[in-house]
Protein backbone atom coordinates (compact mmCIF):
# COMPACT_ATOMS: atom_id res chain seq x y z
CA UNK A 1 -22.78 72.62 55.19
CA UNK A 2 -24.11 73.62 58.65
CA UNK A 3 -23.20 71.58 61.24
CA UNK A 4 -25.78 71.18 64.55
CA UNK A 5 -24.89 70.35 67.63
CA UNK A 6 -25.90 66.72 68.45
CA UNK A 7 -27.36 66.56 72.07
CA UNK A 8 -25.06 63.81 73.18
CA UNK A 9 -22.21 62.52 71.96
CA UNK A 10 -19.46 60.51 73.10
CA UNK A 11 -16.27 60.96 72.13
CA UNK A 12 -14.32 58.87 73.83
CA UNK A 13 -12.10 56.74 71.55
CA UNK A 14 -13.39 52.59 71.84
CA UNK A 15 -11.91 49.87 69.54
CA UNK A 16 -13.60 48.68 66.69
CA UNK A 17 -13.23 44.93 65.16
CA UNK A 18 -13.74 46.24 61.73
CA UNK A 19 -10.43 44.79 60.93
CA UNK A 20 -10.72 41.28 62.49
CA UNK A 21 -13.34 39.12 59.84
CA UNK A 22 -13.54 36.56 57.88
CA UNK A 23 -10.78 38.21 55.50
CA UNK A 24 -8.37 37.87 57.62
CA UNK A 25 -8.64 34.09 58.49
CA UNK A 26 -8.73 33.25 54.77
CA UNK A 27 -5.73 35.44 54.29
CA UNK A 28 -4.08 33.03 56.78
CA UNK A 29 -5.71 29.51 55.55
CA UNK A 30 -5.13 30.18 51.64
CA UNK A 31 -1.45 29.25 50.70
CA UNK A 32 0.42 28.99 47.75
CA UNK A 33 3.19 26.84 47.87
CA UNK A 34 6.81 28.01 47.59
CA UNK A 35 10.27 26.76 47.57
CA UNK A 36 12.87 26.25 45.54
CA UNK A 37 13.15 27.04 41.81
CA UNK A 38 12.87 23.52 41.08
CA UNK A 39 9.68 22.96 43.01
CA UNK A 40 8.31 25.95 41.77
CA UNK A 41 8.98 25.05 37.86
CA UNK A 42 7.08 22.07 38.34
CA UNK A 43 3.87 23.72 39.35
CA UNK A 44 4.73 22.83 43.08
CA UNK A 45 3.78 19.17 42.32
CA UNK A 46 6.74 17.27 43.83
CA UNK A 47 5.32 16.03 46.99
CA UNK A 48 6.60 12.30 46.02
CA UNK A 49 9.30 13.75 44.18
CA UNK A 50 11.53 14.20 47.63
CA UNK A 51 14.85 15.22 48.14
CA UNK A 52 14.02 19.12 47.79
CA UNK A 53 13.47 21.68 50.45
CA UNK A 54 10.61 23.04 48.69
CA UNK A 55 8.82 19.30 49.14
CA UNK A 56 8.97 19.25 52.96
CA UNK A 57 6.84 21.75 52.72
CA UNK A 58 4.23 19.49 51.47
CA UNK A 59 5.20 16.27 52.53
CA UNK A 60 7.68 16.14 55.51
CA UNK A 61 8.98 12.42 53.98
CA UNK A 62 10.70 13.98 51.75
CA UNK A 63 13.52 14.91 53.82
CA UNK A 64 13.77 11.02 53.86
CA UNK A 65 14.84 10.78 50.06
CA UNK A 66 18.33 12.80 50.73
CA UNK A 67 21.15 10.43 50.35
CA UNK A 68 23.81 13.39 51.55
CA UNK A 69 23.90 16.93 52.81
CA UNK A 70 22.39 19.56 51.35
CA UNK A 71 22.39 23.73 51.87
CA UNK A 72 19.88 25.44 49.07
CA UNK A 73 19.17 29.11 48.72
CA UNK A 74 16.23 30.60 46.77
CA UNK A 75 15.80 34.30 45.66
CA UNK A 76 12.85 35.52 43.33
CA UNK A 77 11.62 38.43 41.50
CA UNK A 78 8.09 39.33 41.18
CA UNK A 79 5.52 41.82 38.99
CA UNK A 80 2.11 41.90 40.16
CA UNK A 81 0.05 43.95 37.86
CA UNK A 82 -4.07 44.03 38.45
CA UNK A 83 -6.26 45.84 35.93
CA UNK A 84 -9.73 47.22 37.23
CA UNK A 85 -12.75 47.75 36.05
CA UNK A 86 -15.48 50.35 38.03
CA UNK A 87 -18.04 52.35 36.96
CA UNK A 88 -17.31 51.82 32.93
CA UNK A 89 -13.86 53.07 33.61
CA UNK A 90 -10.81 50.82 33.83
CA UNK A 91 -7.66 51.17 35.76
CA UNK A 92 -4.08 49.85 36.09
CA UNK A 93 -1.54 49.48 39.06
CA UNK A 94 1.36 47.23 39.42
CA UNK A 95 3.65 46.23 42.51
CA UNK A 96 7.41 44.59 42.64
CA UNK A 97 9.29 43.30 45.19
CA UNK A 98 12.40 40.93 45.68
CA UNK A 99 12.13 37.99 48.30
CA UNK A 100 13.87 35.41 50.24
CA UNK A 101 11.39 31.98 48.83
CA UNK A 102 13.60 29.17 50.52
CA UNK A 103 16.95 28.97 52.75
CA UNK A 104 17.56 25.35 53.62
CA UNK A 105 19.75 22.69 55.68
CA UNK A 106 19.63 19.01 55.35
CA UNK A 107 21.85 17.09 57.81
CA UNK A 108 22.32 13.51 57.13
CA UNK A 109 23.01 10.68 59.94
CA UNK A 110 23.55 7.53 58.13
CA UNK A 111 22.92 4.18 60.01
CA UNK A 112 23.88 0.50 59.95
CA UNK A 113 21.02 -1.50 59.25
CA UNK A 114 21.00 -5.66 58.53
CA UNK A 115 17.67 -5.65 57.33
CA UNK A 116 16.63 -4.91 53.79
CA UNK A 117 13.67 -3.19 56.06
CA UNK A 118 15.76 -1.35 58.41
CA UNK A 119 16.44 1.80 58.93
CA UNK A 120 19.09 2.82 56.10
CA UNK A 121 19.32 6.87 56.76
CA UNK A 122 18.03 9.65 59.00
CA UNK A 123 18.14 13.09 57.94
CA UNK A 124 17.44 15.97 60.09
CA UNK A 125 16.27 19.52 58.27
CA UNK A 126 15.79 22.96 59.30
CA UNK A 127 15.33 26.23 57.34
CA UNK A 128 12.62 28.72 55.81
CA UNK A 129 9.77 28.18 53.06
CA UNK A 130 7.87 30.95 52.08
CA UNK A 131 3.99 30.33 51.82
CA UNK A 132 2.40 33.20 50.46
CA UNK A 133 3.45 36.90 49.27
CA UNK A 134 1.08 39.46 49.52
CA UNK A 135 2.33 42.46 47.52
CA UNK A 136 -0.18 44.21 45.38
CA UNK A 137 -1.43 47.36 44.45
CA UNK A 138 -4.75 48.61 43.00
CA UNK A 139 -6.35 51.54 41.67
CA UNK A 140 -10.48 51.93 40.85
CA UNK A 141 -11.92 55.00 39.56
CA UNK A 142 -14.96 56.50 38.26
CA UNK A 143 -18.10 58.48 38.29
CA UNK A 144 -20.94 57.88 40.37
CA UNK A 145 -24.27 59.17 39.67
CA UNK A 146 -26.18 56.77 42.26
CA UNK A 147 -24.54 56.95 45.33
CA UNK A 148 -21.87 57.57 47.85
CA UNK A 149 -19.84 56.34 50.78
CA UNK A 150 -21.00 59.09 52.44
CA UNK A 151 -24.64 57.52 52.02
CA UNK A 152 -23.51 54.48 54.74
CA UNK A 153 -21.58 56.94 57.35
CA UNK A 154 -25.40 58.49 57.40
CA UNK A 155 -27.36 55.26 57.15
CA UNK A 156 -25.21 53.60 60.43
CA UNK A 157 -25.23 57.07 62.07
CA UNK A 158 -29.53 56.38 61.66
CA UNK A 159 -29.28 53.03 63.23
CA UNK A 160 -27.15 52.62 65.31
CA UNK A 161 -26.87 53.96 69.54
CA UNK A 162 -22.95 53.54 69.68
CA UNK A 163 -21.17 55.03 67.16
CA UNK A 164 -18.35 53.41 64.95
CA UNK A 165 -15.14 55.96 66.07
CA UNK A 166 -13.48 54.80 62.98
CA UNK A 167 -16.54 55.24 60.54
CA UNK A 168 -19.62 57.24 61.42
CA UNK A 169 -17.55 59.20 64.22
CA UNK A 170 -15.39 60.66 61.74
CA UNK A 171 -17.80 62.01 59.40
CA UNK A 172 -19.66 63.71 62.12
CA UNK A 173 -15.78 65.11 63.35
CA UNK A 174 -15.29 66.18 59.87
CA UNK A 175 -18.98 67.72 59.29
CA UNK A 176 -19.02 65.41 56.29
CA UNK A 177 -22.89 64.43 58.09
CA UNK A 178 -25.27 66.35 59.94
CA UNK A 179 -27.92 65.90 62.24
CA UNK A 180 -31.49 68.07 61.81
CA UNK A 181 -32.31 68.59 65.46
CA UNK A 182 -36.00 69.05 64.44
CA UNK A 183 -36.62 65.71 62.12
CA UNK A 184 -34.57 63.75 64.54
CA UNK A 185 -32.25 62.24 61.69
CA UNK A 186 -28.85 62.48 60.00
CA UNK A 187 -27.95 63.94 56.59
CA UNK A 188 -25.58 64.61 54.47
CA UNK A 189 -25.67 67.07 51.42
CA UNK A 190 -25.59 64.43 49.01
CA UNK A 191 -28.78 64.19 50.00
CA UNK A 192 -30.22 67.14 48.87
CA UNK A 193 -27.67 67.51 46.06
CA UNK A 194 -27.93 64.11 44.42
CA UNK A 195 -24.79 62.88 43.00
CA UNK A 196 -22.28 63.04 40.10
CA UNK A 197 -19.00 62.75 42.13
CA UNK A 198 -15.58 61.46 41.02
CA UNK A 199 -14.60 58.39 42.91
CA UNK A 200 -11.66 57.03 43.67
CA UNK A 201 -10.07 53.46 46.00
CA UNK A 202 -6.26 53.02 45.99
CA UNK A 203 -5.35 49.83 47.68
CA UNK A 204 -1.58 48.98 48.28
CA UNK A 205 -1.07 45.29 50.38
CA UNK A 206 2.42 44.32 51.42
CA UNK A 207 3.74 41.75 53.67
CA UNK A 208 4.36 38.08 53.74
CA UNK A 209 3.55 34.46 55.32
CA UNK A 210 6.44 32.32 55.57
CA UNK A 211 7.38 29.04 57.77
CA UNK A 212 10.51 28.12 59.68
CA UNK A 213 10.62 23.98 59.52
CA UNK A 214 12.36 21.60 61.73
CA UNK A 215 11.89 18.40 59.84
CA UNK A 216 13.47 14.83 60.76
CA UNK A 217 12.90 12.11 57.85
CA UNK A 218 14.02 8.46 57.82
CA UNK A 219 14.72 5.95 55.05
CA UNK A 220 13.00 2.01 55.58
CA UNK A 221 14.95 -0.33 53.64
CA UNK A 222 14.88 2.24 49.96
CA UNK A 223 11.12 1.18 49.58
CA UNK A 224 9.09 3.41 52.73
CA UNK A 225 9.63 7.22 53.30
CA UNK A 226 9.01 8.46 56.92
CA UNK A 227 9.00 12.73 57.84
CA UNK A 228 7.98 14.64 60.35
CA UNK A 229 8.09 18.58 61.00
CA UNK A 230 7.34 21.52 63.12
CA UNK A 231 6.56 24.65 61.69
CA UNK A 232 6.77 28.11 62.87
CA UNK A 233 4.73 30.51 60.68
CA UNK A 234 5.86 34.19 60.77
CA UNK A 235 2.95 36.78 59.41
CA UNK A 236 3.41 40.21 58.37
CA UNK A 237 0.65 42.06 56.43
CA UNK A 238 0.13 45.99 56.19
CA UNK A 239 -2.61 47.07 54.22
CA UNK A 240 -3.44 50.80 52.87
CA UNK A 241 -6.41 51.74 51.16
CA UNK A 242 -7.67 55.23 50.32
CA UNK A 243 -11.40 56.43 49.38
CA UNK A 244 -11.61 59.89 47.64
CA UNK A 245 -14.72 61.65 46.76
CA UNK A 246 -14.41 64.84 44.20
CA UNK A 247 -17.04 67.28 42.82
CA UNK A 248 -14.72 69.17 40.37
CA UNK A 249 -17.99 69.87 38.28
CA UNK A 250 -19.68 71.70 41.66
CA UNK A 251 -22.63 69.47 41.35
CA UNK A 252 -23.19 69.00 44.77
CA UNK A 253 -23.70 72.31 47.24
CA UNK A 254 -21.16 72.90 50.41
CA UNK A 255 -19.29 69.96 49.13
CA UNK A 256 -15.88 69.70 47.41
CA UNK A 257 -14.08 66.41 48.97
CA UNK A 258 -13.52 64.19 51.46
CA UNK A 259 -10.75 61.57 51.79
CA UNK A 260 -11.32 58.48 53.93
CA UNK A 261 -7.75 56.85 54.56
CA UNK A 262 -7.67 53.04 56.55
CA UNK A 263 -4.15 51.69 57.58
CA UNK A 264 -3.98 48.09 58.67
CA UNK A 265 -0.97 46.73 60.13
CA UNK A 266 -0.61 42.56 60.98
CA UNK A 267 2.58 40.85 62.50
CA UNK A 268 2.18 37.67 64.49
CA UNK A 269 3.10 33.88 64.58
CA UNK A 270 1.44 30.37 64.62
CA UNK A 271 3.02 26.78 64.96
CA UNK A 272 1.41 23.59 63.58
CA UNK A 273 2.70 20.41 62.28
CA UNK A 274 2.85 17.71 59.41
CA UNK A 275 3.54 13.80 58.79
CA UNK A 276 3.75 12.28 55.84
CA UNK A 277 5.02 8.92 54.12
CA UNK A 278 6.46 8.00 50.86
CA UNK A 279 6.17 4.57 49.75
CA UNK A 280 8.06 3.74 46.29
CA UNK A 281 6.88 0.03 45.44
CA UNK A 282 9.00 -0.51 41.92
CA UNK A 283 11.52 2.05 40.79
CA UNK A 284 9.19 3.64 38.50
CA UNK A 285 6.40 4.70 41.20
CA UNK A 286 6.67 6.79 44.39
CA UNK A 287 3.00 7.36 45.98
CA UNK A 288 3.32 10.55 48.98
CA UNK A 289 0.18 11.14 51.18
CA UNK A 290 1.10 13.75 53.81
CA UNK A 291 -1.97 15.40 56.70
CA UNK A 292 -0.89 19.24 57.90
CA UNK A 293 -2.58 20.53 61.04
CA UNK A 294 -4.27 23.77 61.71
CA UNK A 295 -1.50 26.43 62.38
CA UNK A 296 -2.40 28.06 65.70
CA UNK A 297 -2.35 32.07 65.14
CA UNK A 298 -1.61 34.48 67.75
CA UNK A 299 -1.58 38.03 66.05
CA UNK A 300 -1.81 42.35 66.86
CA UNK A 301 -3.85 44.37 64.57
CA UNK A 302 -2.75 48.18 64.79
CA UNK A 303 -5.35 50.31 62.77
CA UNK A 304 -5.61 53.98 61.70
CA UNK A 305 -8.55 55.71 60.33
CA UNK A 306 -8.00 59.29 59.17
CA UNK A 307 -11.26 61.72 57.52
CA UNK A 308 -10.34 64.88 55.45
CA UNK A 309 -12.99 67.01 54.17
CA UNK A 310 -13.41 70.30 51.80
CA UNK A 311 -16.60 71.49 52.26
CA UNK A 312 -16.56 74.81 50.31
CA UNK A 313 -17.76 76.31 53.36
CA UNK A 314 -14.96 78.94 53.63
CA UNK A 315 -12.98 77.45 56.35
CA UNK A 316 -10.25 74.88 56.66
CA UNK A 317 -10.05 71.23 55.88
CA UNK A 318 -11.43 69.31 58.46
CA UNK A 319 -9.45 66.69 59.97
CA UNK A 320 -10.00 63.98 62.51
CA UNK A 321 -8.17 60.42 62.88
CA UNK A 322 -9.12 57.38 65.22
CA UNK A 323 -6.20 54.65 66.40
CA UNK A 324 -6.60 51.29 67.31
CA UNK A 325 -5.22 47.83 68.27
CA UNK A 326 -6.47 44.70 69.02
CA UNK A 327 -4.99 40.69 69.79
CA UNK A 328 -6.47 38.00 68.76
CA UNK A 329 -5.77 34.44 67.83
CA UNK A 330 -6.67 32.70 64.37
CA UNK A 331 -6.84 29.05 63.59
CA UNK A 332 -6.31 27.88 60.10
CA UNK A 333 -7.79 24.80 58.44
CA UNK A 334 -6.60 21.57 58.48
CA UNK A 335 -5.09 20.13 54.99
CA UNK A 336 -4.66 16.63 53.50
CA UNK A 337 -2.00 16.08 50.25
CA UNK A 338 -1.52 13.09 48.14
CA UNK A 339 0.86 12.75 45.69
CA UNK A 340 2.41 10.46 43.12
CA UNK A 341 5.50 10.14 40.62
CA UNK A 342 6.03 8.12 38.09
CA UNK A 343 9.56 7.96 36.55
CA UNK A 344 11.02 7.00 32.96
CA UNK A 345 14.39 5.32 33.71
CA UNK A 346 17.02 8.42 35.05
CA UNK A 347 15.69 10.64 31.91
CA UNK A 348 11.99 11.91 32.75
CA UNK A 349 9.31 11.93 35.22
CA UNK A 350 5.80 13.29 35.81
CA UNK A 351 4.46 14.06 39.17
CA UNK A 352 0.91 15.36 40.61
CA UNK A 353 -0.53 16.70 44.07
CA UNK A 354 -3.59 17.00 45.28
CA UNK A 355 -4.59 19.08 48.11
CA UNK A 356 -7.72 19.28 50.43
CA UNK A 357 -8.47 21.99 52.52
CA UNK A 358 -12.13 23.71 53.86
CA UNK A 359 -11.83 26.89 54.57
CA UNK A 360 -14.95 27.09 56.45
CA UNK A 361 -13.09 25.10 59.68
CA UNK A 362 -11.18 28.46 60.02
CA UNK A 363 -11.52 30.22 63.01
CA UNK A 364 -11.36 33.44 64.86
CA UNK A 365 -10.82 34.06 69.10
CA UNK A 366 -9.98 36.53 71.36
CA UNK A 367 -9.78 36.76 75.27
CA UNK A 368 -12.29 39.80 75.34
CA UNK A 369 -14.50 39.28 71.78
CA UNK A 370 -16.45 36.20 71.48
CA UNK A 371 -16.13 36.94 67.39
CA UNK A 372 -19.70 34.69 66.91
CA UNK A 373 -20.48 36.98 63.58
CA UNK A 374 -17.22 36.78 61.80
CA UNK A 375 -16.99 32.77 62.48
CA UNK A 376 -20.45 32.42 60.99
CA UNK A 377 -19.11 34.49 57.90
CA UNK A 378 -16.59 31.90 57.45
CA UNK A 379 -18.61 29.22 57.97
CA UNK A 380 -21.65 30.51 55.42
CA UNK A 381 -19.20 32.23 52.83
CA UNK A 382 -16.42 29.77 52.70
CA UNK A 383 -16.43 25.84 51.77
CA UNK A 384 -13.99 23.09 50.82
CA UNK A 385 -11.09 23.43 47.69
CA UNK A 386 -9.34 21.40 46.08
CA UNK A 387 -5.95 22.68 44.51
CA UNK A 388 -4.14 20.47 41.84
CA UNK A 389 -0.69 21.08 40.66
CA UNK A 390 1.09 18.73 38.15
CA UNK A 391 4.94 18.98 36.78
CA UNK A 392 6.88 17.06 34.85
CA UNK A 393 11.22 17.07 34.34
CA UNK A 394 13.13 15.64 31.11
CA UNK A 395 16.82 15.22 31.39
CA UNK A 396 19.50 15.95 29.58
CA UNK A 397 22.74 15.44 31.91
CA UNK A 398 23.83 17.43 33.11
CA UNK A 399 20.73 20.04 32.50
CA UNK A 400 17.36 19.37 33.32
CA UNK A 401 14.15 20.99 31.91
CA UNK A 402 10.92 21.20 33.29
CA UNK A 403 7.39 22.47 32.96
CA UNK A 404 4.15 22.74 35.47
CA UNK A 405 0.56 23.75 36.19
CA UNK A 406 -1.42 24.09 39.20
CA UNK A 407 -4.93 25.50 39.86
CA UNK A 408 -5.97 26.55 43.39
CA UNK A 409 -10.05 26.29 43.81
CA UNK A 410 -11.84 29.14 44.85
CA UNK A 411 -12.61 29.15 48.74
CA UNK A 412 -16.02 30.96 48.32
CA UNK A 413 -19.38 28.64 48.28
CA UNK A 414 -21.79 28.71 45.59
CA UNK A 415 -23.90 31.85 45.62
CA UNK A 416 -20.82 33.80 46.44
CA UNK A 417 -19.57 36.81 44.33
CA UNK A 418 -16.36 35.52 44.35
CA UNK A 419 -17.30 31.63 43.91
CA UNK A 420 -15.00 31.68 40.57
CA UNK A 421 -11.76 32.97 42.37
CA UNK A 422 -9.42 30.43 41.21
CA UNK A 423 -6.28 30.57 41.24
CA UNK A 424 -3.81 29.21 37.94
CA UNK A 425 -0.29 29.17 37.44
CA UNK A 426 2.04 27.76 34.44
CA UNK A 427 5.45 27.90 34.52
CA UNK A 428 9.09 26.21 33.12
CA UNK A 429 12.40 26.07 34.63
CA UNK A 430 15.79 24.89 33.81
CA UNK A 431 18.12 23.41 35.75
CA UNK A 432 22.12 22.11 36.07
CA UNK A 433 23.66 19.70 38.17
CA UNK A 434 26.99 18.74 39.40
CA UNK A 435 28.37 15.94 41.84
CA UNK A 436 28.65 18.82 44.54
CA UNK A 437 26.39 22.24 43.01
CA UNK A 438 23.28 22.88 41.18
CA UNK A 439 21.72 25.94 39.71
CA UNK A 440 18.08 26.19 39.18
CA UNK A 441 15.97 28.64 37.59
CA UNK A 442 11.96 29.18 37.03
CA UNK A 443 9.61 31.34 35.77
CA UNK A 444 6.32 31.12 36.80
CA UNK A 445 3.33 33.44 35.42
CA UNK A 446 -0.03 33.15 37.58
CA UNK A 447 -3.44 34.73 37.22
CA UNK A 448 -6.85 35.24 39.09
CA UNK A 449 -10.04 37.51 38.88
CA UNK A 450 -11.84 38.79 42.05
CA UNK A 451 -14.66 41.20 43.09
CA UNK A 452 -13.43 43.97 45.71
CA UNK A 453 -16.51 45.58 47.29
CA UNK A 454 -15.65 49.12 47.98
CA UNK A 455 -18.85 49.05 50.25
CA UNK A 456 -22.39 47.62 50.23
CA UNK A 457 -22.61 46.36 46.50
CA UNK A 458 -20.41 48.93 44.84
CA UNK A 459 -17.79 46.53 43.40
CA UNK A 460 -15.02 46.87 41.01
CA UNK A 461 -13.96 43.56 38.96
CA UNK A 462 -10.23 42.68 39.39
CA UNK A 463 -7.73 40.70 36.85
CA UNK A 464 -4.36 40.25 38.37
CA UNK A 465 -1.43 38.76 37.29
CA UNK A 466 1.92 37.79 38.60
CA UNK A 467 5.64 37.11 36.76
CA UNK A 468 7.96 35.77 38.99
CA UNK A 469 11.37 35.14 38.38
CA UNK A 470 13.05 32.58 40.67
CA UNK A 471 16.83 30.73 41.18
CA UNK A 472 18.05 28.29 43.65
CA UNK A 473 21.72 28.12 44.36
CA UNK A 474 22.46 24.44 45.93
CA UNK A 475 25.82 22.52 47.67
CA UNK A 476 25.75 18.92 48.79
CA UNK A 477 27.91 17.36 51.64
């Protein structure tokens, strides 16, 4: 390819807010409940169950149905593994990690009450849940013989006065466009060439959200459940994705390849809080309704975008990278949960949650970005959920064995590409109980489909699913 000379160009390096959208604020507002093994082998349904560390997550009252001291420690296992299908051709990738779900303190501070309505026990709680894991890894791949990325680096280039450094700029760095001086336009050789190329998208996500809880719950007279916390979310996402372009059948002229790397790395924190009460009328029946309020984000994108191109011209790859970082604040949704439990004498019990949430409410800020677009995206694209998760426990002193399911709705509106993205889980656990220890252990097997745009209405369809393997280690005091 011969590259002109473009009469003016600026090359000065300016931030782009490619990486702050709507993505990101659903990435923040979309959680799937954690916590211990127990929890998580009934489907995360125990907000009225109580007395777990996993259930404060849900419903602070539960820290209100410990009658001593308890420390609880939760490690996992997990194997994500997401086939893809794009262009007729399907893929497989897979990603495993080991994690810290729950750590856990419950202090108790017991008090004299003459009333059959007084207050019979306070407990004070502090430790970690973990709310969402984001580990994955995908590979699409095929043969294109309609278009190219390349074809939206020259249609932005065409329309647009200030350049993208971390898009359009880079193609022009790495001659992957050019500009005919005399028709007043830019190019690239794909159009003259047509297509035929190999393509290829590798994306590898990693990170985690997880909260730190300080949670104070309080027993009315063994009938009314009281709980309060403060949370302190901790975020940590990087995310890598790689576009490659091939012509190893020389279809296209001055062209061999071109790699378009993208490195996103998140950390930041947020703080919110939740009430809740559990009211247990007859000994049979506990009814948990618990509000959470929108956790207040304040996050630092750092962002690389790196071009390499082979264009069969006789000379070196080309090579050109753009940096970037940005802060900016997110605010999640607000979320309602209601619960119930209904118990069979000490030997079984069944329990169900539902959860409200509307994603649209979510919201992006920033001191020097008024982000108007990417808070109508949410608004237009995203709508209300519900998520259900029910569980159920049959005992066998001194073991215990349990079963769950829970289905997150999708967060997309009607109309949406992704309006089916639920979000289903089954699992079983088994557990074993002392006077003083307890042993718990889950396995929980989820699954979800998804369309990942590679760009304008290329799209590969996704089917992930995740093993994990989970066990809680408990002492009471």
């Amino acid at each position: 390819m011969k590259k002109y000379i473009l009469p003016v160009l600026i090359l000065a390096l300016s931030l782009s807010l490619n990486a702050q959208n709507e993505q990101d604020a659903l990435r923040l507002s979309q959680i799937f409940h954690g916590g211990s093994a127990k929890s998580l082998g009934m489907g995360g349904a125990i907000g009225a169950v109580g007395a777990d560390f996993g259930a404060i997550a849900i419903n602070p009252a539960a820290s209100g149905l410990y009658r001593r001291g308890d420390f609880s420690l939760t490690t996992g296992f997990s194997n994500i593994s997401t086939d893809a299908s794009y262009l007729d051709n399907r893929s497989n990738d897979a990603a495993y990690s080991m994690n810290l779900n729950q750590i856990g303190f419950v202090i108790p501070f017991k008090t004299k009450s003459g009333s059959d309505f007084g207050i019979k026990g306070l407990n004070f709680s502090f430790g970690y849940n973990k709310l969402r894991n984001y580990d994955q890894n995908v590979v699409m791949n095929g043969i294109n013989q309609n278009n190219s990325l390349v074809d939206d680096f020259v249609s932005t280039a065409n329309m647009n006065d200030d350049w993208d450094p971390f898009t359009d700029e880079l193609a022009w760095e790495t001659w992957l466009i050019d500009y005919d001086s005399i028709a007043g336009v830019f190019y690239s050789d794909f159009d003259i060439s047509g297509y035929g190329q190999t393509q290829r998208r590798s994306v590898q996500t990693s990170g985690s959200l997880g909260e730190y809880v300080f949670n104070l719950g309080a027993n009315v007279g063994d009938k009314v459940y009281f709980g309060g916390s403060f949370g302190i979310q901790k975020y940590r996402y990087k995310e890598t994705w790689v576009h490659t372009e091939l012509d190893p059948d020389d279809i296209i002229d001055y062209f061999e390849s071109f790699r378009f790397s993208n490195n996103l790395e998140t950390e930041g924190s947020g703080f919110n809080a939740k009430f809740g009460v559990i009211a247990q009328p007859v000994s049979w029946i506990r009814l948990g309704a618990s509000i959470h309020t929108p956790t207040f984000f304040n996050l630092k994108d750092n962002f690389t975008s790196s071009m390499q191109t082979d264009l069969a011209d006789g000379e070196a790859t080309h090579e050109y990278t753009a940096y970037g970082e940005f802060d900016y604040e997110i605010t999640s949704p607000f979320r309602a949960v209601g619960s119930i439990a209904l118990f069979y004498k000490n030997r079984a019990m069944f329990s169900l949650d539902y959860e409200f949430v509307d994603y649209s409410n979510a919201r992006l800020s920033g001191d020097n970005y008024e982000f108007y677009d990417e808070n109508q995206a949410v608004s237009n694209r995203y709508g209300t959920a519900s998520n259900i998760r029910a569980g159920a426990e049959v005992v066998f002193a001194p073991f215990y064995a349990r079963a769950g399911y829970s289905l997150y709705g999708s967060p997309y509106v009607d109309g949406e590409a992704n309006e089916n993205m639920t979000n289903t889980s089954i699992s079983g656990g088994l557990g074993f109980r002392t006077n003083r220890i307890s042993l718990d252990f889950a396995v929980v097997k989820s699954s979800w489909e998804q369309q990942y745009f590679l760009y304008g209405s290329n799209a590969a369809s996704l089917d992930a699913s995740a093993m994990r393997f989970i066990g809680t280690l408990g002492f009471r005091f």
